[in-house]
Protein backbone atom coordinates (compact mmCIF):
# COMPACT_ATOMS: atom_id res chain seq x y z
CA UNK A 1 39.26 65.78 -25.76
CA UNK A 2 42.79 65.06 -27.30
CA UNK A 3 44.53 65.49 -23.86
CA UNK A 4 42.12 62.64 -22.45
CA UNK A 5 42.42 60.57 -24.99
CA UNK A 6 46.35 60.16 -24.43
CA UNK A 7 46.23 59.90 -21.05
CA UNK A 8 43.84 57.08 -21.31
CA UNK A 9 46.02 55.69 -24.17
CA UNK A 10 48.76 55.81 -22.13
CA UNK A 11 47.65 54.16 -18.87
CA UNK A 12 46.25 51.76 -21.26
CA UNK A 13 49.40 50.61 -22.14
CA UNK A 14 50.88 50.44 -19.00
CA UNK A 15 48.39 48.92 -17.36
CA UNK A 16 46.75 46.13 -20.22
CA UNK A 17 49.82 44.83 -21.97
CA UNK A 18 51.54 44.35 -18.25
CA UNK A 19 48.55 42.11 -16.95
CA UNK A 20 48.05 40.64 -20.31
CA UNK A 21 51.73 39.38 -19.93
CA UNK A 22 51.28 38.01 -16.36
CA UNK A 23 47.64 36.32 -17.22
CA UNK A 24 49.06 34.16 -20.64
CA UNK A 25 52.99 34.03 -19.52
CA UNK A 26 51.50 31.60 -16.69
CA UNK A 27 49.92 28.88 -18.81
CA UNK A 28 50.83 26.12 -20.65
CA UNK A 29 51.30 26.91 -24.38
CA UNK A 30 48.35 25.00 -25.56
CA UNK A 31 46.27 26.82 -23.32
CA UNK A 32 47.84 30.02 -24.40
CA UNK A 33 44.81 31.17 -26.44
CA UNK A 34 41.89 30.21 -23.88
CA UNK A 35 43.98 32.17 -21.50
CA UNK A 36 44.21 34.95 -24.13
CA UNK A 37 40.54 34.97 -24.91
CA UNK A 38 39.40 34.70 -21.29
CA UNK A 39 41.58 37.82 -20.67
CA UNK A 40 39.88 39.94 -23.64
CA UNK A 41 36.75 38.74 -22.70
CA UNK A 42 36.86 40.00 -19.41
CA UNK A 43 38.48 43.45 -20.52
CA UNK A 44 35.36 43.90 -23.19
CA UNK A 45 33.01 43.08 -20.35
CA UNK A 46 34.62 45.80 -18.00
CA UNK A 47 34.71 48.52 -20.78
CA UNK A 48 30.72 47.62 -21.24
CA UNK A 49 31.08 48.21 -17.51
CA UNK A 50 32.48 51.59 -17.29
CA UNK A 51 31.29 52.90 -20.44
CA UNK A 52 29.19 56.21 -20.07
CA UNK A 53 26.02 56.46 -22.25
C-alpha cells in the first residue's frame, strides 16, 4: 500500500501544482481566488469521480 501511495503522491505533485499554476497565473488578481476555488472545486468533484467504494 506504501509503494502506491507515493507514486500517487508523486504524480500528484507533478501533475496538480503544474495545472494549478497555469489555471490562476492567467487571471486577473482580483479574480485570483474564484479562479482558485473553481480549480479545487473541480479537482474534489473528479476525486468523487474516480474514487472506488
Amino acid at each position: 500500500m506504501l509503494p502506491g501511495s507515493l507514486i500517487s503522491a508523486v504524480g500528484m505533485a507533478l501533475v496538480f501544482i503544474p495545472a494549478t499554476m497555469a489555471a490562476i497565473g492567467g487571471v486577473a488578481p482580483e479574480q485570483g481566488g474564484l479562479a482558485s476555488g473553481i480549480v479545487n472545486t473541480t479537482y474534489q468533484i473528479g476525486r468523487l469521480r474516480t474514487r472506488r467504494f
